[in-house]
PDB file of N, CA and C in Angstrom:
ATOM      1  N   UNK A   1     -16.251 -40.215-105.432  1.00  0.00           N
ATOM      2  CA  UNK A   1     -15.838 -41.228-106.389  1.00  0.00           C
ATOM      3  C   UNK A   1     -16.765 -42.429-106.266  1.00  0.00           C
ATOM      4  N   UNK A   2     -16.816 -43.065-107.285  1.00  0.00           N
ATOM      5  CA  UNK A   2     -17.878 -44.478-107.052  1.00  0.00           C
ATOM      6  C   UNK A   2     -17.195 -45.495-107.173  1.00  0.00           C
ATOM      7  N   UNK A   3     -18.013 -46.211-106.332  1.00  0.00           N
ATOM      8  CA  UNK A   3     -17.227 -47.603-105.704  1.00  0.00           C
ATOM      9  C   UNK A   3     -17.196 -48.511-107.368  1.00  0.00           C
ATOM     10  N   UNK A   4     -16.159 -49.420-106.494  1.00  0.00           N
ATOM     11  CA  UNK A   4     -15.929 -50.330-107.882  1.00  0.00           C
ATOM     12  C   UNK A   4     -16.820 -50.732-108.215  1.00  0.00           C
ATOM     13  N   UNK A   5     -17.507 -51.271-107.443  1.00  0.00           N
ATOM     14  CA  UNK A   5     -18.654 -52.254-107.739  1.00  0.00           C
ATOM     15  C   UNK A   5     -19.754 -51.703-108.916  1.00  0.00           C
ATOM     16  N   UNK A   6     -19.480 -50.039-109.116  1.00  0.00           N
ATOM     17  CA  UNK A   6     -20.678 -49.347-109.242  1.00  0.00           C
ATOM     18  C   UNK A   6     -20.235 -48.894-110.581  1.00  0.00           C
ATOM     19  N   UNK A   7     -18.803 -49.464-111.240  1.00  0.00           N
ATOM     20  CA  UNK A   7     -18.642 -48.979-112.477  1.00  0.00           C
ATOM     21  C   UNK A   7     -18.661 -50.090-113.656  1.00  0.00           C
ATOM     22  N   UNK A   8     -18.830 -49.674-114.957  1.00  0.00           N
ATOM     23  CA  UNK A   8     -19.114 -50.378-115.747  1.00  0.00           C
ATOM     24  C   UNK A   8     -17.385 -50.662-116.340  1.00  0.00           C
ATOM     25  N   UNK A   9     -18.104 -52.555-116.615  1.00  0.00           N
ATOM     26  CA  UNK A   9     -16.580 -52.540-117.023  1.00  0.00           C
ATOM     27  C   UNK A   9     -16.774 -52.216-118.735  1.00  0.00           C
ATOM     28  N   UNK A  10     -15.690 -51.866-119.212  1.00  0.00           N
ATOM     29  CA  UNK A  10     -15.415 -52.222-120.870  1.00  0.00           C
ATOM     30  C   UNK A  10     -14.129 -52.928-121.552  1.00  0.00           C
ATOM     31  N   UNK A  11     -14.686 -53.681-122.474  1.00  0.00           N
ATOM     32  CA  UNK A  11     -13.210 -54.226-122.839  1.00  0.00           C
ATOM     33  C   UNK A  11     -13.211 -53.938-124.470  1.00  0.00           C
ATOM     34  N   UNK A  12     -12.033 -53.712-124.898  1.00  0.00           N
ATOM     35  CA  UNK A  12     -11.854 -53.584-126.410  1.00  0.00           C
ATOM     36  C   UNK A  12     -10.838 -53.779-126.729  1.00  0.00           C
ATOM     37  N   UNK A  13     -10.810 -55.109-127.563  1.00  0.00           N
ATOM     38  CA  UNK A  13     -10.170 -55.386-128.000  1.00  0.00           C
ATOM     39  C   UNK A  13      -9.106 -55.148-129.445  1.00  0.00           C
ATOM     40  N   UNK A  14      -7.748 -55.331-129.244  1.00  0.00           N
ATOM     41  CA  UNK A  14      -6.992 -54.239-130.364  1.00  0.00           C
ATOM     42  C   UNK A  14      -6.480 -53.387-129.847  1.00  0.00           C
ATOM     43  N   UNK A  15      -6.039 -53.062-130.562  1.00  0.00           N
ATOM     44  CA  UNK A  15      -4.514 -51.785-130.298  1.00  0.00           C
ATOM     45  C   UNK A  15      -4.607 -50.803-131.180  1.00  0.00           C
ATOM     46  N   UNK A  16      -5.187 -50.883-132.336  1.00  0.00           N
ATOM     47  CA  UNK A  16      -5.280 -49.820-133.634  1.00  0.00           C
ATOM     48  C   UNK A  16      -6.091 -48.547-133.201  1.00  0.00           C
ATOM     49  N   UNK A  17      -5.811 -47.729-133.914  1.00  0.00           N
ATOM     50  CA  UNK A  17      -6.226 -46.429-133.951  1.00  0.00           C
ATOM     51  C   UNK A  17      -7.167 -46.423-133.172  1.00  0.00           C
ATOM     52  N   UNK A  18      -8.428 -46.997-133.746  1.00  0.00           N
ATOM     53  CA  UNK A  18     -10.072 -46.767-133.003  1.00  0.00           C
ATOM     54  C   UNK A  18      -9.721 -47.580-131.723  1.00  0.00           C
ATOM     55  N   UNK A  19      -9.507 -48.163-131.380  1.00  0.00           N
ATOM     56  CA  UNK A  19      -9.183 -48.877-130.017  1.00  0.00           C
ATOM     57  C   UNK A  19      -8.160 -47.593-129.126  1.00  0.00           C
ATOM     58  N   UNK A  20      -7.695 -46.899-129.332  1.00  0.00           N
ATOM     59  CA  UNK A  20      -6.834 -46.040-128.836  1.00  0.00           C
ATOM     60  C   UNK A  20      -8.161 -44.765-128.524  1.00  0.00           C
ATOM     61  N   UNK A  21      -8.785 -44.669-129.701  1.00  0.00           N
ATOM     62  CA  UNK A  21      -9.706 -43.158-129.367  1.00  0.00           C
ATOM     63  C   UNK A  21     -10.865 -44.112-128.542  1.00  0.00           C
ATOM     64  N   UNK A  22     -11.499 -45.030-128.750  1.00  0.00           N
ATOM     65  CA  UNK A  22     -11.945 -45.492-128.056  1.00  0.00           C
ATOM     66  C   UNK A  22     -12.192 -45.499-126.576  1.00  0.00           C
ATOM     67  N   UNK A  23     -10.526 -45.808-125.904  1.00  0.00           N
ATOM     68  CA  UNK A  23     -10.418 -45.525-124.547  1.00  0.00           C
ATOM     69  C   UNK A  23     -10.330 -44.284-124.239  1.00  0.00           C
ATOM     70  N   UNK A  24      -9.416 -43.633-125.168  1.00  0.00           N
ATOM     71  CA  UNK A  24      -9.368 -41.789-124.883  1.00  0.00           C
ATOM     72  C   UNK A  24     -10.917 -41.251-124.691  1.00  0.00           C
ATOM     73  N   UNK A  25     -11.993 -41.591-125.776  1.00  0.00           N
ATOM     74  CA  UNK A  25     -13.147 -41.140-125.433  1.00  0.00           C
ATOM     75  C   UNK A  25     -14.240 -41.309-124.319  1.00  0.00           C
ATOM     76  N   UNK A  26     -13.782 -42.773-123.839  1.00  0.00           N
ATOM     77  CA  UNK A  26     -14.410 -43.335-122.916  1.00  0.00           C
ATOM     78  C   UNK A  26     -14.095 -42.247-121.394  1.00  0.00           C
ATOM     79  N   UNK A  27     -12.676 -42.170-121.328  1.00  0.00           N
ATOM     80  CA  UNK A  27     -12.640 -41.704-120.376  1.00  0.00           C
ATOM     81  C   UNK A  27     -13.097 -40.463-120.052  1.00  0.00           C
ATOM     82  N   UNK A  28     -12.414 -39.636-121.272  1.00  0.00           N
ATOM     83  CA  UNK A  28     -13.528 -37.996-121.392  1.00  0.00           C
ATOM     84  C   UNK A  28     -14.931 -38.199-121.030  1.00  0.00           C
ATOM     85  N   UNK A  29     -15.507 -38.679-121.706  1.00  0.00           N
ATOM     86  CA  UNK A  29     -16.784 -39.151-121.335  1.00  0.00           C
ATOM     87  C   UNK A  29     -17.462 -39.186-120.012  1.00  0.00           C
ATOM     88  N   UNK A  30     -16.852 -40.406-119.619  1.00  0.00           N
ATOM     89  CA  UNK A  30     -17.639 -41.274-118.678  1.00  0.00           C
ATOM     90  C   UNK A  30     -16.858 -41.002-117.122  1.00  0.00           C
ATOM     91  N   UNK A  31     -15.294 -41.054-117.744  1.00  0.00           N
ATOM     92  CA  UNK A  31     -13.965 -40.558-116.446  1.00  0.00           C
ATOM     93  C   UNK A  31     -14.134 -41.659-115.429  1.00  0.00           C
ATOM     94  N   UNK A  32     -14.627 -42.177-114.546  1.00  0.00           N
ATOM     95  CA  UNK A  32     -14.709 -42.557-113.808  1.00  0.00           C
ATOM     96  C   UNK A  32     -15.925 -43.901-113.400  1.00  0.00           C
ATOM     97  N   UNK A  33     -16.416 -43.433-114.266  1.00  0.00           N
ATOM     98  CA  UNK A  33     -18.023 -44.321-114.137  1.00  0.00           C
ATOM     99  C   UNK A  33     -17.813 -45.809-115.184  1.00  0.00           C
ATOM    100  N   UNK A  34     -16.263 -45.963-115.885  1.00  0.00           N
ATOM    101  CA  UNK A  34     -16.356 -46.693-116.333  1.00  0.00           C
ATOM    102  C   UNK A  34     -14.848 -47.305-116.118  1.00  0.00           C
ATOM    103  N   UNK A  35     -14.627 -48.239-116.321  1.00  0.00           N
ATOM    104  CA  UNK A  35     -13.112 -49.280-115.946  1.00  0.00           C
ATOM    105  C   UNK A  35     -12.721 -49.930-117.516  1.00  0.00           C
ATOM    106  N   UNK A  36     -11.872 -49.184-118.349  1.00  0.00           N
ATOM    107  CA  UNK A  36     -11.722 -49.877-119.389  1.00  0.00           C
ATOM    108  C   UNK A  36     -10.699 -50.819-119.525  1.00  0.00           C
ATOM    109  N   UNK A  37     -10.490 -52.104-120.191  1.00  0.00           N
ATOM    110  CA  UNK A  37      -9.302 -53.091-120.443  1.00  0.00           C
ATOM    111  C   UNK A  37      -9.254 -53.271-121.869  1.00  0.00           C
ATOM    112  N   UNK A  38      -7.908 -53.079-122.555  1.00  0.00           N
ATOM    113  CA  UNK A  38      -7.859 -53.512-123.852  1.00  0.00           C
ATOM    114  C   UNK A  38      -6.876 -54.203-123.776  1.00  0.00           C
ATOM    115  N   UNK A  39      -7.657 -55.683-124.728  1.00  0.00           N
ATOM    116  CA  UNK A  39      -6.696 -56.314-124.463  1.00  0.00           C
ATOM    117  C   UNK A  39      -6.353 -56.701-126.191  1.00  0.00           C
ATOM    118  N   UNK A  40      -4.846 -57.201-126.538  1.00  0.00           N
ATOM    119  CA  UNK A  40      -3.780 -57.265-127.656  1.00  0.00           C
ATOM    120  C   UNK A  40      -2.580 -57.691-127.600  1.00  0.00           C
ATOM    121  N   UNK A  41      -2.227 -58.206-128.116  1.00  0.00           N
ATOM    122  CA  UNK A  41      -0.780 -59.000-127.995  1.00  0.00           C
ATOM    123  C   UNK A  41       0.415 -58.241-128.100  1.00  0.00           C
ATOM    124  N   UNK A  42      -0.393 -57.084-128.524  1.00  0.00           N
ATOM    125  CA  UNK A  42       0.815 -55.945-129.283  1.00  0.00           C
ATOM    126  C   UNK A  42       1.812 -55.402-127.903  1.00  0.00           C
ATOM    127  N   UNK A  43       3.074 -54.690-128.968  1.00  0.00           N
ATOM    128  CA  UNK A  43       3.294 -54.135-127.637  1.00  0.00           C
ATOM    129  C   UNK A  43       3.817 -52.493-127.744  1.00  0.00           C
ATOM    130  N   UNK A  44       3.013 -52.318-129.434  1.00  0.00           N
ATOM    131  CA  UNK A  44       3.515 -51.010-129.830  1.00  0.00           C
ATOM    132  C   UNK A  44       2.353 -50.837-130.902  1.00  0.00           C
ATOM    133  N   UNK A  45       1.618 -49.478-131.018  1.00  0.00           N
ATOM    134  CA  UNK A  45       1.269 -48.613-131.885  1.00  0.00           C
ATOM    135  C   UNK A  45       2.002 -48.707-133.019  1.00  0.00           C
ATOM    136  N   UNK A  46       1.319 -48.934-133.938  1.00  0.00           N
ATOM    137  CA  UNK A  46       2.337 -48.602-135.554  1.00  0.00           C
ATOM    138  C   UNK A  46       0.921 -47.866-135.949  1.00  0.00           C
ATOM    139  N   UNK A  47       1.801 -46.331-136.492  1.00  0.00           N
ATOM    140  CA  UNK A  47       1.204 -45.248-137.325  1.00  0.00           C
ATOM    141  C   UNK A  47       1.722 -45.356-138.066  1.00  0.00           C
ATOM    142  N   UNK A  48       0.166 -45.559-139.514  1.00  0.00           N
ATOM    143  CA  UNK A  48       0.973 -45.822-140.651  1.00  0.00           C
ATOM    144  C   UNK A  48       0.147 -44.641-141.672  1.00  0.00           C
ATOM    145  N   UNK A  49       0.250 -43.658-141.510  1.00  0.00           N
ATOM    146  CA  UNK A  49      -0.685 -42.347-141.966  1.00  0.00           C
ATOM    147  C   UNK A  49      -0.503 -42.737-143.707  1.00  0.00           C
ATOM    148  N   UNK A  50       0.716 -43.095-144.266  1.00  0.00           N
ATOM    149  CA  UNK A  50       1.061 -43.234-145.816  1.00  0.00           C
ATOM    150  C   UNK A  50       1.141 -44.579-146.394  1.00  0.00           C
ATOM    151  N   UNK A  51       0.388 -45.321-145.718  1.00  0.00           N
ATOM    152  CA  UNK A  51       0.612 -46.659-146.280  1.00  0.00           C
ATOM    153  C   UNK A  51      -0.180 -46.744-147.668  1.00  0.00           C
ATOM    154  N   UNK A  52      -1.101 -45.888-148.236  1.00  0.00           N
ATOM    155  CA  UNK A  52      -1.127 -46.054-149.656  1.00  0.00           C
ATOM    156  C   UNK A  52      -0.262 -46.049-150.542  1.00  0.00           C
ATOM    157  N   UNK A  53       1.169 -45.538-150.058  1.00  0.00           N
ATOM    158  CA  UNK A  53       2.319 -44.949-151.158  1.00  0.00           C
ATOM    159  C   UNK A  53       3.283 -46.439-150.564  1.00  0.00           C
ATOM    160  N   UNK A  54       3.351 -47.328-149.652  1.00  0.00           N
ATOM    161  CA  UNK A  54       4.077 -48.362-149.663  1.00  0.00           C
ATOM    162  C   UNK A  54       4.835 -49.057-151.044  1.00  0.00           C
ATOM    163  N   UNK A  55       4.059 -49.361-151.875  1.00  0.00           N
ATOM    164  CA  UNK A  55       4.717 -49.897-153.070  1.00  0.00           C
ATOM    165  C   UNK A  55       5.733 -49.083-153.646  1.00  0.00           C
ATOM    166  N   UNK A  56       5.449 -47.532-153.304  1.00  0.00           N
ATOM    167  CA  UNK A  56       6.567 -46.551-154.067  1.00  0.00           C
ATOM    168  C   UNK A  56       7.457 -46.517-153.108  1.00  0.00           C
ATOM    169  N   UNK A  57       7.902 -46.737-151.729  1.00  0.00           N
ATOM    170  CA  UNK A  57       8.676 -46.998-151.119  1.00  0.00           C
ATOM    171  C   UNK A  57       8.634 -45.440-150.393  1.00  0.00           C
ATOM    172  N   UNK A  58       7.735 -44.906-150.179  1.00  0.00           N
ATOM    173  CA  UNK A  58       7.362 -43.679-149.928  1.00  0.00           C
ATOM    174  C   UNK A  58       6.620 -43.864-148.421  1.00  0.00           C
ATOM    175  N   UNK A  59       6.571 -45.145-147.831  1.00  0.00           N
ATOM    176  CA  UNK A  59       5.646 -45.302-146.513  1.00  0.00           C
ATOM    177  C   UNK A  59       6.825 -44.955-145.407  1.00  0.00           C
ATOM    178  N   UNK A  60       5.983 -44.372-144.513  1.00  0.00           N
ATOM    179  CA  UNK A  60       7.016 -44.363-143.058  1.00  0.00           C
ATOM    180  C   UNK A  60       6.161 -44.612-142.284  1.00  0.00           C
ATOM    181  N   UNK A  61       6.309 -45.255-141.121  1.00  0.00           N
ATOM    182  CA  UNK A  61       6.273 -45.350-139.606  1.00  0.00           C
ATOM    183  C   UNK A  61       6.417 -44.918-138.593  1.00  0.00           C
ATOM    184  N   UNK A  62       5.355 -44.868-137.950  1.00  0.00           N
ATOM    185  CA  UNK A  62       5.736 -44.542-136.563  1.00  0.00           C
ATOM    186  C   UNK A  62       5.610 -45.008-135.279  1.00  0.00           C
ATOM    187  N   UNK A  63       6.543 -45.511-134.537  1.00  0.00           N
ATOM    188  CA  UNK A  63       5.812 -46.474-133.540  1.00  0.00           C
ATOM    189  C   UNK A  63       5.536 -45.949-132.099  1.00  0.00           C
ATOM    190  N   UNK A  64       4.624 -46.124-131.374  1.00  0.00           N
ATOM    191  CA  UNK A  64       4.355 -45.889-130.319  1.00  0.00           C
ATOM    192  C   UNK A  64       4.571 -46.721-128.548  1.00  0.00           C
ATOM    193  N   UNK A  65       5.091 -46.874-127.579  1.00  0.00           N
ATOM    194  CA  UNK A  65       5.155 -47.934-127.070  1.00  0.00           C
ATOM    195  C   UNK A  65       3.475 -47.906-126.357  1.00  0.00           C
ATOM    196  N   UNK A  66       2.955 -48.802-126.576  1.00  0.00           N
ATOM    197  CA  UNK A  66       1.417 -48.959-126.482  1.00  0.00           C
ATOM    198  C   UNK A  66       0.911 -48.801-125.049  1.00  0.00           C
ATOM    199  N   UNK A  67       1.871 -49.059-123.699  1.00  0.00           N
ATOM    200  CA  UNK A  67       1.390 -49.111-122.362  1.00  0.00           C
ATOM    201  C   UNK A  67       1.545 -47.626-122.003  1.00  0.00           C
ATOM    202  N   UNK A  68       2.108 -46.736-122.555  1.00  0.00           N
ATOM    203  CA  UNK A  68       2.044 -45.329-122.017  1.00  0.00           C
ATOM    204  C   UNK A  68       0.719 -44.411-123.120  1.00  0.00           C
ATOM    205  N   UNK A  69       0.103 -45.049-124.478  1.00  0.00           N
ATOM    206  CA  UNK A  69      -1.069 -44.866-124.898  1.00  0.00           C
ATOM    207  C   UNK A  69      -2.206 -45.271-124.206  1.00  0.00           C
ATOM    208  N   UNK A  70      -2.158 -46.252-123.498  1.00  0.00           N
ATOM    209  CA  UNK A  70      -3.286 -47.020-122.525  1.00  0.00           C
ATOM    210  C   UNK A  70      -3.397 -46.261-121.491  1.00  0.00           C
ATOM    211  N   UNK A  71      -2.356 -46.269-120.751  1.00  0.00           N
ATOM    212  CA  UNK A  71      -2.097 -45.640-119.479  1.00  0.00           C
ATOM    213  C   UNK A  71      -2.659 -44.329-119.963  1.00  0.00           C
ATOM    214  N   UNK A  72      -2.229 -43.427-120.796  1.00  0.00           N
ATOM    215  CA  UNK A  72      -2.922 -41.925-120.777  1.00  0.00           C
ATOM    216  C   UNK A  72      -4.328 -42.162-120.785  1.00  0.00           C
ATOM    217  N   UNK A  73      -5.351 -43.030-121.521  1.00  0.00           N
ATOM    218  CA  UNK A  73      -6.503 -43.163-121.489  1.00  0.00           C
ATOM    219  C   UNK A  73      -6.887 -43.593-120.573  1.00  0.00           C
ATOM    220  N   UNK A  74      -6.141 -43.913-119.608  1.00  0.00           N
ATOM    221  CA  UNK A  74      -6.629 -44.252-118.315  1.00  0.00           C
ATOM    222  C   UNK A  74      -7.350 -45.683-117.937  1.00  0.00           C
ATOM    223  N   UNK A  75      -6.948 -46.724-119.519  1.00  0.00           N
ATOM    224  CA  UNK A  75      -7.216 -47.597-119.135  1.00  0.00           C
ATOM    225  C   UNK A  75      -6.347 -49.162-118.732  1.00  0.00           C
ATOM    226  N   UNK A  76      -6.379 -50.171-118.429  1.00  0.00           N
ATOM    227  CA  UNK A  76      -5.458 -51.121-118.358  1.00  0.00           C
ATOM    228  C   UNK A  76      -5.090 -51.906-119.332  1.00  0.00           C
ATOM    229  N   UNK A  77      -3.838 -52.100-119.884  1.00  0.00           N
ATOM    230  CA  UNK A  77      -3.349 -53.464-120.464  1.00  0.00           C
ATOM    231  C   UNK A  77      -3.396 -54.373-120.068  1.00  0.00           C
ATOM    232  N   UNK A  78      -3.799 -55.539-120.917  1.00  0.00           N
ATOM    233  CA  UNK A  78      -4.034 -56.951-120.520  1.00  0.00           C
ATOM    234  C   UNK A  78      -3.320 -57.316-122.260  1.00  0.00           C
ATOM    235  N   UNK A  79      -2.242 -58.442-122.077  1.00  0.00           N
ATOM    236  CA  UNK A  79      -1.617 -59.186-123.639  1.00  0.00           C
ATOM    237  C   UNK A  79      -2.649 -60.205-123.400  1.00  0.00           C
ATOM    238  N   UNK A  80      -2.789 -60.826-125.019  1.00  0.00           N
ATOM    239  CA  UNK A  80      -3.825 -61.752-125.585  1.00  0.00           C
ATOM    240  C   UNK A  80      -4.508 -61.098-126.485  1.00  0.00           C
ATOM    241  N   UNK A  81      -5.651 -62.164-126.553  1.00  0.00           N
ATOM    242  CA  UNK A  81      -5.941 -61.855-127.776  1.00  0.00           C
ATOM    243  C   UNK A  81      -7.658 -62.685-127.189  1.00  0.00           C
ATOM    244  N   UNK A  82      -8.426 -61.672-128.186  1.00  0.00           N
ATOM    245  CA  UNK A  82      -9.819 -62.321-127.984  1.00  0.00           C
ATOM    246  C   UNK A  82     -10.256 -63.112-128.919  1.00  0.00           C
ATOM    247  N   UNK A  83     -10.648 -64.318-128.126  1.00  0.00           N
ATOM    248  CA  UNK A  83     -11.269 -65.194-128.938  1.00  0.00           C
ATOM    249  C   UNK A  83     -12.876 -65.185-129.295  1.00  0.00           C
ATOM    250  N   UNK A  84     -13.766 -65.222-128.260  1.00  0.00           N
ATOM    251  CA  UNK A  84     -14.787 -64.444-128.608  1.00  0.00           C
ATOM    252  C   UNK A  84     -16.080 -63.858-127.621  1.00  0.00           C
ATOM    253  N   UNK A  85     -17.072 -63.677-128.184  1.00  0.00           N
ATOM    254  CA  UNK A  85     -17.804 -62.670-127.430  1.00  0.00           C
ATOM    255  C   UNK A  85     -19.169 -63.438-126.743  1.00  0.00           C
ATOM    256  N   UNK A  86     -19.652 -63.324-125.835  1.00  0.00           N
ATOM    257  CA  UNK A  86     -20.997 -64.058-125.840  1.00  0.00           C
ATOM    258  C   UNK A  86     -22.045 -62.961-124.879  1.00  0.00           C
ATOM    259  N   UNK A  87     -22.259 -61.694-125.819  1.00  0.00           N
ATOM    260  CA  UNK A  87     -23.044 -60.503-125.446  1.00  0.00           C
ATOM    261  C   UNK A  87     -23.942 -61.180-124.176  1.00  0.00           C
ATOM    262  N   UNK A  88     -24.946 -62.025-124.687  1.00  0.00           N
ATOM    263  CA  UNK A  88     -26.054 -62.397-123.372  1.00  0.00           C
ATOM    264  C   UNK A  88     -25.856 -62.447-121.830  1.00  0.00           C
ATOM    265  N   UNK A  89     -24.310 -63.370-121.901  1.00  0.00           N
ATOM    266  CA  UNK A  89     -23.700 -63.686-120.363  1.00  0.00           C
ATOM    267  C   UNK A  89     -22.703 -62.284-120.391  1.00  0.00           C
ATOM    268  N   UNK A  90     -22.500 -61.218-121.070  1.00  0.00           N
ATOM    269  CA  UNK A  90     -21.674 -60.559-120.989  1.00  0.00           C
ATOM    270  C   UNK A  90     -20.085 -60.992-120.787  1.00  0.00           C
ATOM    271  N   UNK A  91     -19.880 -61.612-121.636  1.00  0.00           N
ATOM    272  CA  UNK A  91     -18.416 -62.468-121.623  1.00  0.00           C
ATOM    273  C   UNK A  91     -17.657 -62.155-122.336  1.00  0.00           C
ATOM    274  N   UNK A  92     -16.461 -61.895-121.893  1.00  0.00           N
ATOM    275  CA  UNK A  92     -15.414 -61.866-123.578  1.00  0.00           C
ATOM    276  C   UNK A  92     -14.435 -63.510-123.024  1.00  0.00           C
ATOM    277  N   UNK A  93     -14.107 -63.930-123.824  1.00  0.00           N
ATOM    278  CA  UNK A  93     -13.560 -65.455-123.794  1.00  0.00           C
ATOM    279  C   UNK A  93     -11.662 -64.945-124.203  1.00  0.00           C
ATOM    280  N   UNK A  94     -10.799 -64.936-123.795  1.00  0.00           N
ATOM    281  CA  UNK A  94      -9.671 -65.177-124.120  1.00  0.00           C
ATOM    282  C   UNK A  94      -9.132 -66.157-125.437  1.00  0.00           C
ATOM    283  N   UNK A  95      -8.513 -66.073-126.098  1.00  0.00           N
ATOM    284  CA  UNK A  95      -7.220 -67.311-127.007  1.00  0.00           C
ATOM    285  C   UNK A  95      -6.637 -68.241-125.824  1.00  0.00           C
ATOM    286  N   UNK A  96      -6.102 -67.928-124.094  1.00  0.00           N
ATOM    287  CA  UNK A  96      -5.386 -68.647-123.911  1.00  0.00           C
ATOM    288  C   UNK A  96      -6.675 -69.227-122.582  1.00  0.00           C
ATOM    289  N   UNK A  97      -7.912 -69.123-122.673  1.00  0.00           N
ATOM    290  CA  UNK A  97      -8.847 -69.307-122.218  1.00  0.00           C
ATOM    291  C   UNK A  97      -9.933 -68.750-120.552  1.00  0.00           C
ATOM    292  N   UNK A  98      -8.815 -67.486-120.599  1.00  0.00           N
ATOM    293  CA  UNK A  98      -9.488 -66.680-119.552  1.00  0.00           C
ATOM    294  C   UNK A  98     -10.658 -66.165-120.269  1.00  0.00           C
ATOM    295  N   UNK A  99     -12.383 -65.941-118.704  1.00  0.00           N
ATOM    296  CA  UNK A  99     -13.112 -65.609-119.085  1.00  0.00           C
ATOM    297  C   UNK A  99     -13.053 -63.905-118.262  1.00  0.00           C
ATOM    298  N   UNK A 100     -13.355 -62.979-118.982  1.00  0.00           N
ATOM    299  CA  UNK A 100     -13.859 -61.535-118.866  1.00  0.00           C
ATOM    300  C   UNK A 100     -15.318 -61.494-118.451  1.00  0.00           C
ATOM    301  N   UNK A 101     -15.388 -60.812-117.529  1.00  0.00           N
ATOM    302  CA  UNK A 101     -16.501 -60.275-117.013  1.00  0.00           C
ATOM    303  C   UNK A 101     -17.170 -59.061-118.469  1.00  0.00           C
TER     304      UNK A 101
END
């Protein structure tokens, strides 16, 4: 196994779909060589496969509780919300003003 020190972190922010395959892929992928955190305020998945038919009253839902979607991808929850990015220093900046490695 490789030491912490020796894995890459990732963070992605959101809860939606691509943020979900995101970590799922990461881990297939990479498994081990990488430490993912997504972070979101959310605290549930909403699948909304029919939301074009909403106006006809034809939409359904489905909700997911979001820490056992994370957890299968093997990566960590963190609530918040990103404020923003500063690629060069490799930073993600928090809303409530924590800085990310």
């Amino acid at each position: 196994m490789l030491d912490h020190q020796q894995r890459f972190k990732v963070i992605i922010g959101g809860s939606g779909p691509a943020a979900i395959e995101a970590a799922l892929v990461l881990r297939q992928l990479a498994g081990a060589r990488v430490e993912t955190t997504m972070i979101t305020p959310d605290e549930e998945c909403v699948h909304l496969p029919m939301s074009v038919l909403a106006p006809f009253a034809r939409s359904g839902s489905t909700r997911y509780p979001l820490a056992a979607l994370v957890d299968d991808a093997g990566a960590i929850l963190r609530r918040g919300s990103v404020a923003s990015v500063e690629p060069a220093a490799r930073e993600v900046h928090t809303a409530d003003g924590e800085t990310l490695a």
